[in-house]
PDB file of N, CA and C in Angstrom:
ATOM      1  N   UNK A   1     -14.584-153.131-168.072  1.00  0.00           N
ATOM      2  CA  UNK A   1     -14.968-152.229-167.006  1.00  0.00           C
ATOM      3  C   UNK A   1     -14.428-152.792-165.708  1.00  0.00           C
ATOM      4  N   UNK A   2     -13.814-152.121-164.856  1.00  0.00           N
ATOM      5  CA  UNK A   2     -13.556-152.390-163.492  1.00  0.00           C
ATOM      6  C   UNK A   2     -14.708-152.463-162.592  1.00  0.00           C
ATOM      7  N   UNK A   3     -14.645-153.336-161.628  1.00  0.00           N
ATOM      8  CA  UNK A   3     -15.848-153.267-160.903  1.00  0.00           C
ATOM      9  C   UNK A   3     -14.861-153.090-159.084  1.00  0.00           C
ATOM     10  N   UNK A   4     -15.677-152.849-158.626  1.00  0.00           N
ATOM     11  CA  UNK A   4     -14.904-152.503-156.695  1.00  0.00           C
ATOM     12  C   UNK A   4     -16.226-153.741-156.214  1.00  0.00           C
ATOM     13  N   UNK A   5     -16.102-153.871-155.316  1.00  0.00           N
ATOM     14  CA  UNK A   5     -16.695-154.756-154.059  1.00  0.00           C
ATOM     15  C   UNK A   5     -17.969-153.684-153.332  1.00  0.00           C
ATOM     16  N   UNK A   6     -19.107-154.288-153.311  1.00  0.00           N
ATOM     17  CA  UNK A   6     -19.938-153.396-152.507  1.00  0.00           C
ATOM     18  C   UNK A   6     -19.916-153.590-151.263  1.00  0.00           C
ATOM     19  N   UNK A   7     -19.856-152.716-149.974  1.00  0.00           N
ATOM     20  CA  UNK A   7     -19.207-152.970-148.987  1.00  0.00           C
ATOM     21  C   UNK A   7     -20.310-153.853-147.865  1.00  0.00           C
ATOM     22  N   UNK A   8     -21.808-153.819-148.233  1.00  0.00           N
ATOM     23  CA  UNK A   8     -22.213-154.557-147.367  1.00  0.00           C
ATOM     24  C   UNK A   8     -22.427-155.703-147.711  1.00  0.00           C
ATOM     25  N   UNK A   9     -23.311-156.106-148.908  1.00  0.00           N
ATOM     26  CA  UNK A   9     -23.904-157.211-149.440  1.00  0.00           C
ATOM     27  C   UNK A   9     -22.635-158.299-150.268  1.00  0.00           C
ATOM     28  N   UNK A  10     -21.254-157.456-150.543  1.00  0.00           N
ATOM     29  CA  UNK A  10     -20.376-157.840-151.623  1.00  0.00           C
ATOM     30  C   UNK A  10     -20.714-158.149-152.875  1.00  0.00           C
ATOM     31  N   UNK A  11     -22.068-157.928-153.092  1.00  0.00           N
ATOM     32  CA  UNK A  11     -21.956-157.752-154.802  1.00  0.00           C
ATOM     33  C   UNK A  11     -21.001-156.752-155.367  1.00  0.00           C
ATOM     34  N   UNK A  12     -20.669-157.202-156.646  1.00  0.00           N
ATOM     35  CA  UNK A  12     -19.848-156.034-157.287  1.00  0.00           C
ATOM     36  C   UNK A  12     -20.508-155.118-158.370  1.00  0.00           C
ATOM     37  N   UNK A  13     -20.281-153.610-158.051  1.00  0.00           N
ATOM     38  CA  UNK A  13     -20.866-152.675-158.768  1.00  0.00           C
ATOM     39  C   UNK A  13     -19.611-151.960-159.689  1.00  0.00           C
ATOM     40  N   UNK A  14     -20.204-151.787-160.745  1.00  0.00           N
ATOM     41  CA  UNK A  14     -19.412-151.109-161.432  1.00  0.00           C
ATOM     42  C   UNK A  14     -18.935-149.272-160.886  1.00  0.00           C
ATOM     43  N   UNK A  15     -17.545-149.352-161.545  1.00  0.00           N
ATOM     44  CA  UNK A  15     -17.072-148.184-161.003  1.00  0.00           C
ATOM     45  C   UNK A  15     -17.413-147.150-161.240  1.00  0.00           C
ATOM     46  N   UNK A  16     -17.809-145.879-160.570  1.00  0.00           N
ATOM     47  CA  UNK A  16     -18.045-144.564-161.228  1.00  0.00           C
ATOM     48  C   UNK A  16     -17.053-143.709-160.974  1.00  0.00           C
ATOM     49  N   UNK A  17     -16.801-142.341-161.124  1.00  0.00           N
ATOM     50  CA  UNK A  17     -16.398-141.537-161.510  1.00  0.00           C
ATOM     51  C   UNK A  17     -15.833-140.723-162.727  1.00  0.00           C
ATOM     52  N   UNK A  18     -14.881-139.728-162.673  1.00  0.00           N
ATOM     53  CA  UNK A  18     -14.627-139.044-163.913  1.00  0.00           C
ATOM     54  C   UNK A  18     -14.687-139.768-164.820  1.00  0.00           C
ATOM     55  N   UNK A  19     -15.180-139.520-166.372  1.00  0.00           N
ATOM     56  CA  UNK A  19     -15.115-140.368-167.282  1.00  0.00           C
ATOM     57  C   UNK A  19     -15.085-139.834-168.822  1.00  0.00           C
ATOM     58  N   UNK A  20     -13.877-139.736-169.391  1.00  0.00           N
ATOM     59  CA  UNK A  20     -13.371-138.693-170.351  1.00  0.00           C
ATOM     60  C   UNK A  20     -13.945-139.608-172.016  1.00  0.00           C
ATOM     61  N   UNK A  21     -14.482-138.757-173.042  1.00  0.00           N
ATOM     62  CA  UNK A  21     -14.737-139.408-173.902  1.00  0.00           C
ATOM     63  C   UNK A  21     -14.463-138.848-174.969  1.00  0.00           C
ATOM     64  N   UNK A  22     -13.725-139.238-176.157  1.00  0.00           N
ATOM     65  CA  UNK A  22     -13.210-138.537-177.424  1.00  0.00           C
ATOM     66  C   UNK A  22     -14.318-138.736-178.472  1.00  0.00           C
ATOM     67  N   UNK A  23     -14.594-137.905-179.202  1.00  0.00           N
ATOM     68  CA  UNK A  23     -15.514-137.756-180.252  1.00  0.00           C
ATOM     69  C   UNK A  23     -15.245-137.233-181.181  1.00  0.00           C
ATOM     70  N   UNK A  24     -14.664-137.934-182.277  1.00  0.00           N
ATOM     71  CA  UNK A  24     -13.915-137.630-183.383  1.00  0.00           C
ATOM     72  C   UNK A  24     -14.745-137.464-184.410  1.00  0.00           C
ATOM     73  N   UNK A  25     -15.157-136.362-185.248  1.00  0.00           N
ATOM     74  CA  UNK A  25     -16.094-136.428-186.406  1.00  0.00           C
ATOM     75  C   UNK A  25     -15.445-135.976-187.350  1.00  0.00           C
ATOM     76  N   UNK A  26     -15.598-136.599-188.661  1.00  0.00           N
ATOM     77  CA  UNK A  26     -15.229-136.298-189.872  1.00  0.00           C
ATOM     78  C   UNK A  26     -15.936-136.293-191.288  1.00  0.00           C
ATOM     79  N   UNK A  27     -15.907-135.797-192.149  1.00  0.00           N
ATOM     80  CA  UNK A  27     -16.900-136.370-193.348  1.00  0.00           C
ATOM     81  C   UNK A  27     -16.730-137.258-193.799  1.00  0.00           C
ATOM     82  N   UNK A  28     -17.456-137.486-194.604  1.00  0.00           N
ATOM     83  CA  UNK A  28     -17.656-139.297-194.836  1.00  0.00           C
ATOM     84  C   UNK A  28     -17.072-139.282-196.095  1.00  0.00           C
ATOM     85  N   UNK A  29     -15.997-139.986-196.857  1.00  0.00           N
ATOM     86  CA  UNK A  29     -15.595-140.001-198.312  1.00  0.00           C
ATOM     87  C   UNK A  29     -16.082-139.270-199.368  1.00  0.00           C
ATOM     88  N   UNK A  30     -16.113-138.611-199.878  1.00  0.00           N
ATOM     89  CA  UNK A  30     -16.872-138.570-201.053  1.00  0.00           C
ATOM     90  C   UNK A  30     -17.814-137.063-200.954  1.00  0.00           C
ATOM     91  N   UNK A  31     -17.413-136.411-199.364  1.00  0.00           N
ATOM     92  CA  UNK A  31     -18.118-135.315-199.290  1.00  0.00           C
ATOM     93  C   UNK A  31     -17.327-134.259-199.522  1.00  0.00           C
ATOM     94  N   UNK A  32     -17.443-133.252-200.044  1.00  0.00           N
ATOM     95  CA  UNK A  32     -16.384-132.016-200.693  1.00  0.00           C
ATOM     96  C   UNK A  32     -16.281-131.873-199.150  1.00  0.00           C
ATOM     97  N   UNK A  33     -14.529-131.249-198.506  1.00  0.00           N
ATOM     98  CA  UNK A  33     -13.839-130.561-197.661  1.00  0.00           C
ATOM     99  C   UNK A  33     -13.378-129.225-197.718  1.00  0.00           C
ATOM    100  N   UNK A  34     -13.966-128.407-197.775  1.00  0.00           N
ATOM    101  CA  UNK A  34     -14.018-127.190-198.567  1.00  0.00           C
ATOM    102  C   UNK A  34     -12.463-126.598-197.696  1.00  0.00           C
ATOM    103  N   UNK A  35     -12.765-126.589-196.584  1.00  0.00           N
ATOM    104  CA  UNK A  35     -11.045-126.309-195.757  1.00  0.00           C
ATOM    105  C   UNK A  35     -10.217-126.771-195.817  1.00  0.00           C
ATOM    106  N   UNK A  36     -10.432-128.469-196.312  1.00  0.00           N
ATOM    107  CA  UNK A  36      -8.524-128.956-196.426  1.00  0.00           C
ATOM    108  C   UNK A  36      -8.645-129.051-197.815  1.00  0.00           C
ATOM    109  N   UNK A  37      -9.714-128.861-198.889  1.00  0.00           N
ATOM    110  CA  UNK A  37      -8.970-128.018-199.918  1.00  0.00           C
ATOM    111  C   UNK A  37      -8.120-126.792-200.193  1.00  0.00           C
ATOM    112  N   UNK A  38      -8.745-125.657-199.284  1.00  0.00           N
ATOM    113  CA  UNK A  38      -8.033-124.214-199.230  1.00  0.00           C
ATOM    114  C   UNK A  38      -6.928-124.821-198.842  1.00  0.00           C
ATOM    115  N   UNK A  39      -6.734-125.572-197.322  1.00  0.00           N
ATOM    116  CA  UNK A  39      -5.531-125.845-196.634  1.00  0.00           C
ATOM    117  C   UNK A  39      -3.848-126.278-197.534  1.00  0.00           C
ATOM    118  N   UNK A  40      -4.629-127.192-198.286  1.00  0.00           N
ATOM    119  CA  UNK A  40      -3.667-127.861-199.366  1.00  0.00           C
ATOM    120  C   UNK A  40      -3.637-126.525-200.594  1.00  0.00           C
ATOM    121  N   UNK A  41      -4.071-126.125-200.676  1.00  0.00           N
ATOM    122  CA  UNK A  41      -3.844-125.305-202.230  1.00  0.00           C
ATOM    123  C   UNK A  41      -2.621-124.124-201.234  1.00  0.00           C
ATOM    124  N   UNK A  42      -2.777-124.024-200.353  1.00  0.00           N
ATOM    125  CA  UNK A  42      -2.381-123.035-199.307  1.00  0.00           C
ATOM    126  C   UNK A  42      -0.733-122.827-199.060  1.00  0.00           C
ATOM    127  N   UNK A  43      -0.913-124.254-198.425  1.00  0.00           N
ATOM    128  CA  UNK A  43       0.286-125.005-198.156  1.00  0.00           C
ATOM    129  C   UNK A  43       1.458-125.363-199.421  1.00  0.00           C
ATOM    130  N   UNK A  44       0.774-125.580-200.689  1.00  0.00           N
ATOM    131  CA  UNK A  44       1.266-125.563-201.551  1.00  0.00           C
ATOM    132  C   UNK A  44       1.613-124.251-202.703  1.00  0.00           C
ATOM    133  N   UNK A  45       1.082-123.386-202.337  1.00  0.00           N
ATOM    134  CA  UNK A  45       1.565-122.361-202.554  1.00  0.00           C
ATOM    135  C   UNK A  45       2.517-121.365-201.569  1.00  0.00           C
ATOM    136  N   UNK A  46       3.171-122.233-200.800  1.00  0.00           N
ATOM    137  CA  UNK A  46       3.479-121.640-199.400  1.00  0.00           C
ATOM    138  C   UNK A  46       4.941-122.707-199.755  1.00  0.00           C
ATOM    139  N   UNK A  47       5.126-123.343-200.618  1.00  0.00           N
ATOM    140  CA  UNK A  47       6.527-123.851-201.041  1.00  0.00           C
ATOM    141  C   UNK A  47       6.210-125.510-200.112  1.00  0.00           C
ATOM    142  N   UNK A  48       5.080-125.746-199.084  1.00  0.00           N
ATOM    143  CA  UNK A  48       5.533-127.143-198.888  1.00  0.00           C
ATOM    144  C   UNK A  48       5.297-128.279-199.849  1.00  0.00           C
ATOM    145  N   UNK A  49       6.228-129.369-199.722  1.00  0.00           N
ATOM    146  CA  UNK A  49       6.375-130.128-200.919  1.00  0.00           C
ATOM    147  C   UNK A  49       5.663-131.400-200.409  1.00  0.00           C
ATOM    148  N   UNK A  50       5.203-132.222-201.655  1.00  0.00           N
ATOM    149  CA  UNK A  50       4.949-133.535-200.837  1.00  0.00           C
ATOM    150  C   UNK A  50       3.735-134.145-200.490  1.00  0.00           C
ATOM    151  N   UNK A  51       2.858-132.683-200.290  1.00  0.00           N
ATOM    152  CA  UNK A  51       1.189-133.303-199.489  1.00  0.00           C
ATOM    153  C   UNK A  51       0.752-133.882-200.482  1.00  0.00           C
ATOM    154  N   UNK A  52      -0.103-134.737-200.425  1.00  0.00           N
ATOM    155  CA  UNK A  52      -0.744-135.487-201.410  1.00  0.00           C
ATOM    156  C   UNK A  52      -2.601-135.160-201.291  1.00  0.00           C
ATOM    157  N   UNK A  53      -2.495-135.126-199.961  1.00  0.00           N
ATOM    158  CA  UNK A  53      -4.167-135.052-199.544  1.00  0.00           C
ATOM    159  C   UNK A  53      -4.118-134.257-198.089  1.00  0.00           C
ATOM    160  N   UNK A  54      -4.833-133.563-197.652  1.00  0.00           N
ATOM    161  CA  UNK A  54      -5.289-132.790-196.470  1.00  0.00           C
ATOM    162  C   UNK A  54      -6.907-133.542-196.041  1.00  0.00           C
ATOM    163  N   UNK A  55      -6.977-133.625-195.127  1.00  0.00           N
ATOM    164  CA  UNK A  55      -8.621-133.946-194.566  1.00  0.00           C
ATOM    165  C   UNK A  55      -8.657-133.043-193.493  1.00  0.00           C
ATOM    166  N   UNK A  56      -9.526-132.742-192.845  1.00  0.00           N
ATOM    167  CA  UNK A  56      -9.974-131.957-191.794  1.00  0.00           C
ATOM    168  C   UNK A  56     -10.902-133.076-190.628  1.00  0.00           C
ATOM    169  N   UNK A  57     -10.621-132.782-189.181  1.00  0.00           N
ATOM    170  CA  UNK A  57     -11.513-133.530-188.284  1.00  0.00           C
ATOM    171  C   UNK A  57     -11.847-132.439-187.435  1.00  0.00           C
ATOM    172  N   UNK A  58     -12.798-132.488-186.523  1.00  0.00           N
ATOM    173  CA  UNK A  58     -12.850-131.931-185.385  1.00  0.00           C
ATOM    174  C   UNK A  58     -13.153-132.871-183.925  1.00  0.00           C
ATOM    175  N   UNK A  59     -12.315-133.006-182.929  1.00  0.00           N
ATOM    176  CA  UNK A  59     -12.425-133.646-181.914  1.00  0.00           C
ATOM    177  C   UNK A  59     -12.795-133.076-181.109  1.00  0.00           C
ATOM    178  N   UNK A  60     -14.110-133.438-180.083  1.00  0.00           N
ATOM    179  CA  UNK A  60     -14.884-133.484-178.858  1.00  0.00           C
ATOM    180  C   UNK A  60     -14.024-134.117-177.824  1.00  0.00           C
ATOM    181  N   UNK A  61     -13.475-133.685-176.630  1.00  0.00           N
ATOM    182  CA  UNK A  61     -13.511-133.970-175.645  1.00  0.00           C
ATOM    183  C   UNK A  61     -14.989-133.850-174.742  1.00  0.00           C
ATOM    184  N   UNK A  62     -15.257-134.602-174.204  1.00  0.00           N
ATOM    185  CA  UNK A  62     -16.216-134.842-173.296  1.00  0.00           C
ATOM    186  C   UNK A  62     -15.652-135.839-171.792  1.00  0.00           C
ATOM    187  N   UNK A  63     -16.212-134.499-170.908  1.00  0.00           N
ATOM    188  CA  UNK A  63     -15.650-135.263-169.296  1.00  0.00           C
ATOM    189  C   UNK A  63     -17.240-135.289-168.701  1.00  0.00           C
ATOM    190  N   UNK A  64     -17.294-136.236-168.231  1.00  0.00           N
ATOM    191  CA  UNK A  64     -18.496-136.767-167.234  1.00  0.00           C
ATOM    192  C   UNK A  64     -18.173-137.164-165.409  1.00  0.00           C
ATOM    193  N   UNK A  65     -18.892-137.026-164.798  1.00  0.00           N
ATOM    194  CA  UNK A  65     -18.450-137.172-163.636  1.00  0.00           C
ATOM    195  C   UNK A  65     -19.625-137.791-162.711  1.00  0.00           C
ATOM    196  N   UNK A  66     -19.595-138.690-162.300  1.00  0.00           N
ATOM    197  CA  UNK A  66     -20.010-139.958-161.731  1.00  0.00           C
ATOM    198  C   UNK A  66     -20.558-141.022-162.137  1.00  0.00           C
ATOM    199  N   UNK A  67     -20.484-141.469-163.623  1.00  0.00           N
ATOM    200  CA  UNK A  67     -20.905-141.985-164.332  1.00  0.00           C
ATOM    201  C   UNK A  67     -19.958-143.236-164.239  1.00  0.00           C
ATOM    202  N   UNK A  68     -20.664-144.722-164.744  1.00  0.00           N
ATOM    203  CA  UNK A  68     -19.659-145.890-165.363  1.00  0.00           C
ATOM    204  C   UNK A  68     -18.872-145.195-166.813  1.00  0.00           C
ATOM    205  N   UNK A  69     -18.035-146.027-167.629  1.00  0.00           N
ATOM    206  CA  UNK A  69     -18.123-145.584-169.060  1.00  0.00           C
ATOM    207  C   UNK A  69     -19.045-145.844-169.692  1.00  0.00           C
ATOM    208  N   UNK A  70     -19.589-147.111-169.424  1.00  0.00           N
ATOM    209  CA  UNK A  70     -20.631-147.321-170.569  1.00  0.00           C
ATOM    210  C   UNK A  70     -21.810-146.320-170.365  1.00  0.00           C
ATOM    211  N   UNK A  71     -22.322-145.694-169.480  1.00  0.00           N
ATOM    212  CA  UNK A  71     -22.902-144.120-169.119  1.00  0.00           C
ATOM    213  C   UNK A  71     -22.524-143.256-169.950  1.00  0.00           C
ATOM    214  N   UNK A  72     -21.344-142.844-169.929  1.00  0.00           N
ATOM    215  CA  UNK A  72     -21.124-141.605-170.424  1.00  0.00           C
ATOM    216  C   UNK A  72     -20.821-141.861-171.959  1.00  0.00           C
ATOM    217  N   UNK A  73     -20.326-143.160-172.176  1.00  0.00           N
ATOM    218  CA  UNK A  73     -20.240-143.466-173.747  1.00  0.00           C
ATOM    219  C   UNK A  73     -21.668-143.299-174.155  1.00  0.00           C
ATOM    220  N   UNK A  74     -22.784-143.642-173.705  1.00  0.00           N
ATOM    221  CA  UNK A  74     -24.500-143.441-174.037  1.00  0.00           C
ATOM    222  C   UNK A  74     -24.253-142.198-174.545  1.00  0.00           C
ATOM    223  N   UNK A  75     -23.998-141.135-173.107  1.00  0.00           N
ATOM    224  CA  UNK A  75     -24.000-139.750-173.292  1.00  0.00           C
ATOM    225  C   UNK A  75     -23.567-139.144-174.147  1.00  0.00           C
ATOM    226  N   UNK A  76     -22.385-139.354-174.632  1.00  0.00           N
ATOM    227  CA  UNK A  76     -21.327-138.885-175.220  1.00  0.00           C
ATOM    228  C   UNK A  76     -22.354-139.234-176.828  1.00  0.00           C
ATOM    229  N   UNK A  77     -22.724-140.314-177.035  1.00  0.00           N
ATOM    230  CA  UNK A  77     -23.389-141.144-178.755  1.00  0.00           C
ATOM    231  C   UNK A  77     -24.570-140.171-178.547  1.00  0.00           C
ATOM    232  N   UNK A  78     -25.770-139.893-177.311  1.00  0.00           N
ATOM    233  CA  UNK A  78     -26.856-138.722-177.588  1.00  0.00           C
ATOM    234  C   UNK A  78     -26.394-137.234-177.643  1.00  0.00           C
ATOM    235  N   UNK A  79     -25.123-136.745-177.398  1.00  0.00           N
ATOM    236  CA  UNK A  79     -24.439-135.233-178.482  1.00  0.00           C
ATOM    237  C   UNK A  79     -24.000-135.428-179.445  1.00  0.00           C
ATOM    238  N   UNK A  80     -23.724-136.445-180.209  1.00  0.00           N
ATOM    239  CA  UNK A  80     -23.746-136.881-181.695  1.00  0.00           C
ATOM    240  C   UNK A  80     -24.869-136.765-182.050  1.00  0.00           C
ATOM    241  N   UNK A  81     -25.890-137.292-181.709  1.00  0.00           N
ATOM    242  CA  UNK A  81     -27.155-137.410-182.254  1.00  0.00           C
ATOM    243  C   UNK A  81     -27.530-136.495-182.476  1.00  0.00           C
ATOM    244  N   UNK A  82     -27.787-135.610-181.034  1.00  0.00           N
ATOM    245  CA  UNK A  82     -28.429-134.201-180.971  1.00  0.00           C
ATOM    246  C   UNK A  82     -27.781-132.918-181.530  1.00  0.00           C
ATOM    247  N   UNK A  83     -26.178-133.071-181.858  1.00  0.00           N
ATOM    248  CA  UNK A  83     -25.721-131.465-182.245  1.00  0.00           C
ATOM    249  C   UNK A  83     -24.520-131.907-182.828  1.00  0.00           C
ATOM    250  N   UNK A  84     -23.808-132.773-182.296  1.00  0.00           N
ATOM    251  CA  UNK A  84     -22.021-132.771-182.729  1.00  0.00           C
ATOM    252  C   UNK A  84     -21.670-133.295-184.465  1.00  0.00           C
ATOM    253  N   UNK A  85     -22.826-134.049-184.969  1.00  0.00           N
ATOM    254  CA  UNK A  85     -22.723-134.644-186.340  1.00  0.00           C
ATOM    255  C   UNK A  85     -24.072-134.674-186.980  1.00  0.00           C
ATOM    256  N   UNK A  86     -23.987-134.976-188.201  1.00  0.00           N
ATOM    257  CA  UNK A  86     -25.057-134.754-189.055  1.00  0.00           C
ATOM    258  C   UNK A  86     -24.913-136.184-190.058  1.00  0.00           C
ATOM    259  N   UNK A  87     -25.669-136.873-189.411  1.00  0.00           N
ATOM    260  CA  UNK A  87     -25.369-138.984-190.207  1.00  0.00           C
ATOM    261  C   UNK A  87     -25.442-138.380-191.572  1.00  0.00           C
ATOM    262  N   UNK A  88     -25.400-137.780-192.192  1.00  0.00           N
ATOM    263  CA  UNK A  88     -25.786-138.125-193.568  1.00  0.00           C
ATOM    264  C   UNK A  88     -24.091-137.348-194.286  1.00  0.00           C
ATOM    265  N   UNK A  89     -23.851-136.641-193.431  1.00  0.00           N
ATOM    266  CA  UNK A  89     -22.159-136.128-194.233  1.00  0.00           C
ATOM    267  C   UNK A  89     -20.840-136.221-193.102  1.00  0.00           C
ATOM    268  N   UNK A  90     -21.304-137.085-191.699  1.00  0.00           N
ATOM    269  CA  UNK A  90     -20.140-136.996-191.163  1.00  0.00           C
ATOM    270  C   UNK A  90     -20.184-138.796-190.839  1.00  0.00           C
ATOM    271  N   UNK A  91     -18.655-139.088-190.531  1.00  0.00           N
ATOM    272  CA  UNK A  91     -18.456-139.999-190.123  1.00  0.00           C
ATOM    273  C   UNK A  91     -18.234-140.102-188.878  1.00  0.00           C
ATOM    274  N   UNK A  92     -18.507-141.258-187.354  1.00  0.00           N
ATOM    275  CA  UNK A  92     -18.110-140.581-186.016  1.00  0.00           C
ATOM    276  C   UNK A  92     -17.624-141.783-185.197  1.00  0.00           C
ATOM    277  N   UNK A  93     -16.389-141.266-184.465  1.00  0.00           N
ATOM    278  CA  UNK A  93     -16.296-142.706-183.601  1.00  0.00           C
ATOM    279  C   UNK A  93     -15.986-141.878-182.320  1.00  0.00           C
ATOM    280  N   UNK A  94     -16.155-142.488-181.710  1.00  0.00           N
ATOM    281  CA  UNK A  94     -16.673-142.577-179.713  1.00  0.00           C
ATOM    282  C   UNK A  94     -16.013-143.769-179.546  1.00  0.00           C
ATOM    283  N   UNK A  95     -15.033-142.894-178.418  1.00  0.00           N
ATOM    284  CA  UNK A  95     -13.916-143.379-177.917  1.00  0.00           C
ATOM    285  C   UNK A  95     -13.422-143.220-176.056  1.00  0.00           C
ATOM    286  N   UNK A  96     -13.657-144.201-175.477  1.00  0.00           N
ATOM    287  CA  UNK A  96     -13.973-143.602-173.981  1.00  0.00           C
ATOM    288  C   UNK A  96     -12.278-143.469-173.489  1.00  0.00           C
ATOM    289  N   UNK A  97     -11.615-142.970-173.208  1.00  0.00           N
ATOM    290  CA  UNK A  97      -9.992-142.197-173.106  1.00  0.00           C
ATOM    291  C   UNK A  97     -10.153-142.184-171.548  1.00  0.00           C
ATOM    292  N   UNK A  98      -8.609-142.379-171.160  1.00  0.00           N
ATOM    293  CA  UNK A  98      -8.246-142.205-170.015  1.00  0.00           C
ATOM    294  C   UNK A  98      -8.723-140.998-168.849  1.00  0.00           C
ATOM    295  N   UNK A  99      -9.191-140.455-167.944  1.00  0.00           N
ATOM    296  CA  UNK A  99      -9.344-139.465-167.500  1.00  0.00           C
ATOM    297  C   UNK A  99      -8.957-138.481-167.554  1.00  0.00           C
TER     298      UNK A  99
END
């Protein structure tokens, strides 16, 4: 984390602003993919050669604004919790990304 200079006392506070966070969810091994099955049976009936396996993800962007990262990374792990994944069939990583 970057920190700036506080301008009276000079302690240093951590930085805030924009703060972009990737949230990648996927199923966890072993859970049927019902879409990158179609996808692959699809594709392969569509003449492409080669695929071996299809998986499916869906990625969350999440932007926060005046927050440190480690803030909005919190934030970002309580919409996993609350709506974006389901622990028992997805897998999830939280990833704090450039602005």
């Amino acid at each position: 984390m970057s920190c700036r200079p506080y301008e009276r006392s000079g302690a240093l506070v951590p930085e805030v602003g924009r703060v972009a966070v990737e949230v990648r969810v996927e199923l966890k091994p072993g859970v049927f993919d019902a879409e990158a099955d179609s996808v692959e049976k699809s594709l392969k009936l569509l003449g492409v050669e080669g695929i071996s396996r299809v998986e499916t993800a869906r990625i969350y962007r999440l932007a926060f604004e005046g927050v440190t990262s480690e803030e909005a990374r919190r934030r970002a792990e309580r919409a996993v919790d609350r709506l974006l994944a389901n622990p028992v069939v997805h897998r999830v990583d939280v990833v704090v990304v450039p602005g």
